[in-house]
Protein backbone atom coordinates (compact mmCIF):
# COMPACT_ATOMS: atom_id res chain seq x y z
CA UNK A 1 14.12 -15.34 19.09
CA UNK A 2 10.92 -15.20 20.09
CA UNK A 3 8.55 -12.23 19.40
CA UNK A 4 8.46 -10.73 23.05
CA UNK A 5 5.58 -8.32 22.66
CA UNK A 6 2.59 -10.59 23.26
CA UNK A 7 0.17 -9.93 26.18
CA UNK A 8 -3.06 -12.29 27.17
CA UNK A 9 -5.00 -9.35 28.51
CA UNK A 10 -4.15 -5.69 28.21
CA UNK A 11 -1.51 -4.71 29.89
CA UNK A 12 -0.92 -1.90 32.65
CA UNK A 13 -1.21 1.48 31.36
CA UNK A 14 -3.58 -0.12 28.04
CA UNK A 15 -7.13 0.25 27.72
CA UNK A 16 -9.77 -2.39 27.65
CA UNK A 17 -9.57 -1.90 23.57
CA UNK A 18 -5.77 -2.14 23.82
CA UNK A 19 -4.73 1.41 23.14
CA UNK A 20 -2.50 3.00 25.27
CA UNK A 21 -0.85 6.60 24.96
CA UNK A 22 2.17 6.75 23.11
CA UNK A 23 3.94 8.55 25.36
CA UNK A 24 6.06 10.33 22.99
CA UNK A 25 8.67 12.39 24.93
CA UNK A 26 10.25 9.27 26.33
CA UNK A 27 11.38 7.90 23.31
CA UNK A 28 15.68 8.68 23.31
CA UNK A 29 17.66 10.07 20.95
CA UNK A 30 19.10 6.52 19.91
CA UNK A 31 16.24 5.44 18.44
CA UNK A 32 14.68 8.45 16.76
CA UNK A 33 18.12 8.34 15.07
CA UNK A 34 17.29 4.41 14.68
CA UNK A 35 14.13 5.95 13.05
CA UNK A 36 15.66 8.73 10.64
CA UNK A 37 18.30 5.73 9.42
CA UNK A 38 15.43 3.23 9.14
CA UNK A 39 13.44 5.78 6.86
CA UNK A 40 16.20 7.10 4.90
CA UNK A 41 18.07 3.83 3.97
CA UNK A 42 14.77 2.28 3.23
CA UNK A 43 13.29 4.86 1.27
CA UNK A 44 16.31 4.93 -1.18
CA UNK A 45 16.23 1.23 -1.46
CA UNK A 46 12.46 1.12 -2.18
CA UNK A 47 12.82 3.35 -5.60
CA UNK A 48 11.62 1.24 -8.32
CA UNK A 49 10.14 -1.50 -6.17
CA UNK A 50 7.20 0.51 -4.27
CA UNK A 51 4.15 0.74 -5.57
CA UNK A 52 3.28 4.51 -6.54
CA UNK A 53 0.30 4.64 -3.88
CA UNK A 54 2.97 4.50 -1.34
CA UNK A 55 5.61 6.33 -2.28
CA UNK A 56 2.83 9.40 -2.39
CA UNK A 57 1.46 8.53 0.99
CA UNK A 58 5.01 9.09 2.69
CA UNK A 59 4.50 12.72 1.97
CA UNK A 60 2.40 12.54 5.41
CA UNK A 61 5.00 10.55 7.61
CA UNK A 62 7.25 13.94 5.89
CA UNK A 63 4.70 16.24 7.39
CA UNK A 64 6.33 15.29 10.66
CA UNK A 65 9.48 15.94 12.49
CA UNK A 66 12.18 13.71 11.71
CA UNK A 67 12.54 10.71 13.64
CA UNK A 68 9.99 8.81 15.63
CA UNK A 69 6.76 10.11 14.48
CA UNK A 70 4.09 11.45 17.41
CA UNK A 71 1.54 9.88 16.86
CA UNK A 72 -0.67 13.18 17.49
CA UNK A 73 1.17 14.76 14.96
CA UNK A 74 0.83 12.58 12.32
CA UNK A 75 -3.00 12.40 12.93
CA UNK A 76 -3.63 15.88 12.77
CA UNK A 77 -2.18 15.67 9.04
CA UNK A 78 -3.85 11.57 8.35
CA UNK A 79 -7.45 12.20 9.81
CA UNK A 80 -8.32 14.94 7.66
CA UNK A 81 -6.48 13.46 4.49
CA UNK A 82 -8.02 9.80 5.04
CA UNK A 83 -10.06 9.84 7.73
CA UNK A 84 -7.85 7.55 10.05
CA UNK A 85 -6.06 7.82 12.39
CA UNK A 86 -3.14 5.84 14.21
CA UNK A 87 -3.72 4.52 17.93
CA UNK A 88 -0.86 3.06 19.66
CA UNK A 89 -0.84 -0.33 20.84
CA UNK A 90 1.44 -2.52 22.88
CA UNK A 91 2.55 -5.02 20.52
CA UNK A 92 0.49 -7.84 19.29
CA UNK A 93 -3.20 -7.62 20.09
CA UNK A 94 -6.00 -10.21 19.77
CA UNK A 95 -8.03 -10.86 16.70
CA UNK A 96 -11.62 -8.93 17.59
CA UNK A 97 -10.19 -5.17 19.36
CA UNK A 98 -7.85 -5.62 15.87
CA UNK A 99 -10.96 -5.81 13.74
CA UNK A 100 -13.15 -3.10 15.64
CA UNK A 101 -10.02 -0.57 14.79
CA UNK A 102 -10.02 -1.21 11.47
CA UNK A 103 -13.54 -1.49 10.96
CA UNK A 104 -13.39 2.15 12.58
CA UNK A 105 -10.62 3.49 10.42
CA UNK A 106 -7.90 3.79 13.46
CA UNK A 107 -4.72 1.89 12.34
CA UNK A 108 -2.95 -0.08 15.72
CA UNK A 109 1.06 0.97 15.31
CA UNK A 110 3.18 -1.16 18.12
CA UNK A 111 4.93 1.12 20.61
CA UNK A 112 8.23 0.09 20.69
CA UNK A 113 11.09 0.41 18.22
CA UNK A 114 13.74 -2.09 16.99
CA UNK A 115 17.17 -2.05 18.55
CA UNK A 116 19.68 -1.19 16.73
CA UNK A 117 21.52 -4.69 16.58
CA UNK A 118 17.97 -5.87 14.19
CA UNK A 119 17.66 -2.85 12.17
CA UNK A 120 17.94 -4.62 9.15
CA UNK A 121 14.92 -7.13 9.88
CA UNK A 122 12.61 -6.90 12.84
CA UNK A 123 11.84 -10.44 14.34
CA UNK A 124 8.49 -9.03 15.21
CA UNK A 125 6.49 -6.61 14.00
CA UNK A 126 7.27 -2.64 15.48
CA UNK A 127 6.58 0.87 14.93
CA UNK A 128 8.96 1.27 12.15
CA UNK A 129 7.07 -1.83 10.25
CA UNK A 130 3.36 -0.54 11.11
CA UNK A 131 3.87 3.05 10.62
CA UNK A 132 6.95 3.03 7.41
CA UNK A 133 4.78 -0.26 6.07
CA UNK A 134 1.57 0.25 6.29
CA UNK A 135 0.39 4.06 6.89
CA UNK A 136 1.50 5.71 3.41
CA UNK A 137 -1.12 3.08 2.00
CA UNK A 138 -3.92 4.58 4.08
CA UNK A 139 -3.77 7.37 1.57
CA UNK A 140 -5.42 4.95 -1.34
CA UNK A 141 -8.92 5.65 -1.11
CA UNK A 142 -9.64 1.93 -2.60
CA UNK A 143 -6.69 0.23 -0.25
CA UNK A 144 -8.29 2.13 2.79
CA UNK A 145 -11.65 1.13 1.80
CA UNK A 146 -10.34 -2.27 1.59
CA UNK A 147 -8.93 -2.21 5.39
CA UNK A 148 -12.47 -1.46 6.65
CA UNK A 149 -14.10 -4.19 4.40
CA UNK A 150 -11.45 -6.17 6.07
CA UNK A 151 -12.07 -5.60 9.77
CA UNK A 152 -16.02 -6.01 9.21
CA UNK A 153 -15.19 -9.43 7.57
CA UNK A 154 -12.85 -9.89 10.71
CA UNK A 155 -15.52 -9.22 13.03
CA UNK A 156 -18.12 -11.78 11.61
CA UNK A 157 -15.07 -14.17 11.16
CA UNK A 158 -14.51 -13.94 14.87
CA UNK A 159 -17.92 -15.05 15.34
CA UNK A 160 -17.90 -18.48 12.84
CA UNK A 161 -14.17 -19.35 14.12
CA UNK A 162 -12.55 -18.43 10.64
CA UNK A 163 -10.54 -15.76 11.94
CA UNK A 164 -7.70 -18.08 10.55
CA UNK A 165 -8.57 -18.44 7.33
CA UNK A 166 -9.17 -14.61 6.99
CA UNK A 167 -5.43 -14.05 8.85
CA UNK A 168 -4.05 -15.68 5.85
CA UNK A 169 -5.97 -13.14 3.24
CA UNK A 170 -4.51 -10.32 5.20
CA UNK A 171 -0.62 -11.53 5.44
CA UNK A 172 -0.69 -12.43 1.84
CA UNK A 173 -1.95 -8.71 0.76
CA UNK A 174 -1.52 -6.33 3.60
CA UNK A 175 1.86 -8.01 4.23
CA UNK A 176 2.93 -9.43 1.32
CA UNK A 177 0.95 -8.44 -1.83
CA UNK A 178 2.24 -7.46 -4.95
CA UNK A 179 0.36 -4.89 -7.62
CA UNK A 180 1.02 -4.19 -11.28
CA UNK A 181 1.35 -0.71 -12.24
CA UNK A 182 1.98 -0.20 -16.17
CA UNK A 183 2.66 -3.00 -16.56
CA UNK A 184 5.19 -3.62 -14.05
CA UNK A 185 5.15 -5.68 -10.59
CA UNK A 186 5.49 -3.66 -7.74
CA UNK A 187 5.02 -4.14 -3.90
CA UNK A 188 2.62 -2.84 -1.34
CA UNK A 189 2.26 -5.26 1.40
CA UNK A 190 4.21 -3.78 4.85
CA UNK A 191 6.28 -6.66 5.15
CA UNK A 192 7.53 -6.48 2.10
CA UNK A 193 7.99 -2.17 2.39
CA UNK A 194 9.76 -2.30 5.59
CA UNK A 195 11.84 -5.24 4.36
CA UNK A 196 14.52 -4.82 1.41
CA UNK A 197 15.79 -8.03 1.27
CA UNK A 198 12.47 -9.78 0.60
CA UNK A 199 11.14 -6.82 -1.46
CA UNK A 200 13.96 -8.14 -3.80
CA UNK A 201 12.77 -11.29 -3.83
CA UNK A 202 9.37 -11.45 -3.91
CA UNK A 203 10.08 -9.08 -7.52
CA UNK A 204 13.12 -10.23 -8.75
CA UNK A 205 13.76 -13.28 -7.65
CA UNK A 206 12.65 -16.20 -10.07
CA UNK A 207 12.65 -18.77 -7.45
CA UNK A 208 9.11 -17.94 -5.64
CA UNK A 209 5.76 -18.25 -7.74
CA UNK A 210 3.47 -15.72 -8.31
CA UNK A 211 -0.38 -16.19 -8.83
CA UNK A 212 -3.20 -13.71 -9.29
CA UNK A 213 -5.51 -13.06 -6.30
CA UNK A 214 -8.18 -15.51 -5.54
CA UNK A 215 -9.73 -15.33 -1.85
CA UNK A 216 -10.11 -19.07 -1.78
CA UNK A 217 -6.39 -20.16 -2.49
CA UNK A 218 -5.44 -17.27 -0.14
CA UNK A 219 -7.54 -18.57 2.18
CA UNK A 220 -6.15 -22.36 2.20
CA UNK A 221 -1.97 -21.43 1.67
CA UNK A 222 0.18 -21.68 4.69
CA UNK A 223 2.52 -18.65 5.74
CA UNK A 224 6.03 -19.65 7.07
CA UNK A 225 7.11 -16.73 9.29
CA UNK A 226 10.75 -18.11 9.56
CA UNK A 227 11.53 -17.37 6.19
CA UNK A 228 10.95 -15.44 2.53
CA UNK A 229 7.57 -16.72 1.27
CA UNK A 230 7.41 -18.84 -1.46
CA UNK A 231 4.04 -17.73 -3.27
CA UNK A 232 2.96 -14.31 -3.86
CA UNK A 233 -0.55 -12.83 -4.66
CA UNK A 234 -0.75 -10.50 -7.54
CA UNK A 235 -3.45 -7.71 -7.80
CA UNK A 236 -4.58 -5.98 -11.02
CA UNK A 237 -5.13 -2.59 -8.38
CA UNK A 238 -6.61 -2.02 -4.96
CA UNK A 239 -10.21 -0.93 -6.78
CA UNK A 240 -10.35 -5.06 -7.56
CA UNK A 241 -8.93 -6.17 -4.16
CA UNK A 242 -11.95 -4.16 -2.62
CA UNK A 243 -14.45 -5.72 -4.89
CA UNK A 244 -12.98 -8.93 -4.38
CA UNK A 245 -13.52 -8.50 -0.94
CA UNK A 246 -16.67 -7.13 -0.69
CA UNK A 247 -18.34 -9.38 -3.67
CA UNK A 248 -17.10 -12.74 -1.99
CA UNK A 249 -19.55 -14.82 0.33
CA UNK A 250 -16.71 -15.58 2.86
CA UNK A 251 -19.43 -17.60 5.28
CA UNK A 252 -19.16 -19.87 1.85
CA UNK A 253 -15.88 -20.26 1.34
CA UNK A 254 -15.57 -21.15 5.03
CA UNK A 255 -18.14 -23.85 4.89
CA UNK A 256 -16.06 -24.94 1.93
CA UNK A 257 -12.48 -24.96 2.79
CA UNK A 258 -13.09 -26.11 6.93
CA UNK A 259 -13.26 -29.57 6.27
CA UNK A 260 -10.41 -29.30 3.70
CA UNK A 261 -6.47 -29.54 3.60
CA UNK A 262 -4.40 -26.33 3.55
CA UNK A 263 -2.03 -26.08 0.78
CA UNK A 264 1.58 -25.82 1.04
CA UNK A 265 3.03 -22.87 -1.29
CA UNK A 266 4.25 -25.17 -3.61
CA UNK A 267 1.05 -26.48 -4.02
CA UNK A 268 -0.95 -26.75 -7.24
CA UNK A 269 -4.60 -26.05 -7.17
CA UNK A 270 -7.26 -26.09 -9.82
CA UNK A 271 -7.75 -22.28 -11.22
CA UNK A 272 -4.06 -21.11 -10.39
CA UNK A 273 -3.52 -18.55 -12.95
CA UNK A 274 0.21 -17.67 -12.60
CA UNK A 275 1.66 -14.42 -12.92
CA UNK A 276 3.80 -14.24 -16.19
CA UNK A 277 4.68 -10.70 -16.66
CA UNK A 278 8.34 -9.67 -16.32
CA UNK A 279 9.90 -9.17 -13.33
CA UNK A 280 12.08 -6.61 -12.36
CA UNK A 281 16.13 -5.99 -12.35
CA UNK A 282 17.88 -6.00 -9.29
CA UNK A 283 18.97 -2.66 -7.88
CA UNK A 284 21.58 -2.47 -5.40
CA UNK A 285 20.55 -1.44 -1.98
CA UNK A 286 21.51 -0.04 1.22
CA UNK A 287 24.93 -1.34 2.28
CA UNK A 288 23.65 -2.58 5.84
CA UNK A 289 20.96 -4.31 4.50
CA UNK A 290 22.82 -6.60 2.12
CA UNK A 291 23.07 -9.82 4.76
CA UNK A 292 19.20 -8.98 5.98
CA UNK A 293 17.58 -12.52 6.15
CA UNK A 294 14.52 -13.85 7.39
CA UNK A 295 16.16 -17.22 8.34
């Protein structure tokens, strides 16, 4: 199915920067107790596959009520913790008002919830993914630093028509990245956190390959959204994915890679230095997410 949350221009009720007030109270009792089973099962199933940076930054989606979060809550404990702060959105927004929030530490969270029927897997992006995926990483100083570095790149990407290339740096580390902690391979990307099934894969599995981070074979790999990836990027820590990001020329690597052929996952390319640390064992997880799949 189709994602359905797509708009061309703001919609009624959003603001020219596509924010729009959550509107809190008229979320049902179904889905916050979608929510509190989303966060519960997933949490459990995440022990041993998270990367520690996340499971501390839950502790603020705790410092909330159970169940869909209010946004105003949660900000009054993120803002003075991180100095973000979450602004709803409807759904999927364009490329530059996506880079200005960023740039300006305010995370976009989609304001809708899964139904029930896809609570395994989400065939688009919702709350549950933005907030459960991505906001306990806001609490890494270097990961946060990172999202800013980001949106500035975004903006001046928007400007060359690269915003493309740069899509493909964020979906293989926001989304998809993998870390190694003592030693250890562990995930931190949102669709990986707010996916079991594929966090099994993308660190036990030995199907898919895994290469270190480099912003130029990010930069040229495809991303199939129908199904598990088939390459993962590999980070040392989030202190060298922000120097990474603010050390490369990416007007350069622009220049370089436009007139060139994107690479299919499978793909060799000169400088790939593969990921050959040991992966780790699987761990049985929540009983309703044991037929999630992506296809």
């Amino acid at each position: 199915m189709a994602a359905t949350h797509i708009f061309d221009a703001p919609p009624e009720g959003a603001a020219a920067d596509w924010t729009m007030s959550q509107d809190w109270r008229a979320f049902t009792p179904a889905q916050h107790s979608t929510w509190r089973a989303l966060f519960d099962q997933q949490l459990a199933a995440l022990r041993g596959y998270a990367c520690a940076d996340f499971l501390r930054g839950l502790d603020m989606l705790r410092s909330v009520a159970p169940g869909v979060p209010d946004f105003a809550a949660l900000n009054r404990h993120l803002k003075p913790a991180t100095g973000w702060e979450i602004v709803a959105v409807p759904g999927w927004i364009p490329n530059e008002p996506f880079f200005e929030h960023l740039a300006n530490r305010r995370f976009p969270a989609a304001n809708f919830l899964r139904p029930p029927e896809q609570i395994g897997y989400s065939e688009e992006p919702d709350m549950f993914h933005d907030i459960f995926g991505h906001v306990p990483m806001l609490a890494s100083p270097a990961f946060s630093d990172f999202l800013v570095a980001y949106g500035q790149a975004g903006l001046r990407a928007e400007r060359l028509g690269a915003s493309d290339f740069l899509g493909r740096l964020w979906l293989y580390t926001t989304e998809f990245g993998l870390v190694v902690e003592k030693g250890e391979l562990r995930a931190f990307g949102g669709g990986l956190l707010s996916s079991h099934a594929e966090t099994i894969a993308a660190l036990t599995s030995p199907e898919p390959r895994r290469i270190w981070l480099d912003i130029e074979r990010v930069m040229r790999t495809k991303y199939h959204f129908d199904e598990f990836q088939r390459i993962y990027f590999v980070v040392e820590g989030f202190e060298e994915l922000l120097r990474a990001t603010e050390e490369t020329d990416f007007a350069s690597v622009y220049r370089k890679i436009a007139s060139e052929a994107a690479l299919e996952p499978e793909d060799a390319f000169p400088g790939d230095r593969a990921y050959d640390g040991p992966l780790q064992p699987v761990r049985p997880g929540p009983a309703f997410m044991n037929g999630e799949t992506r296809r």
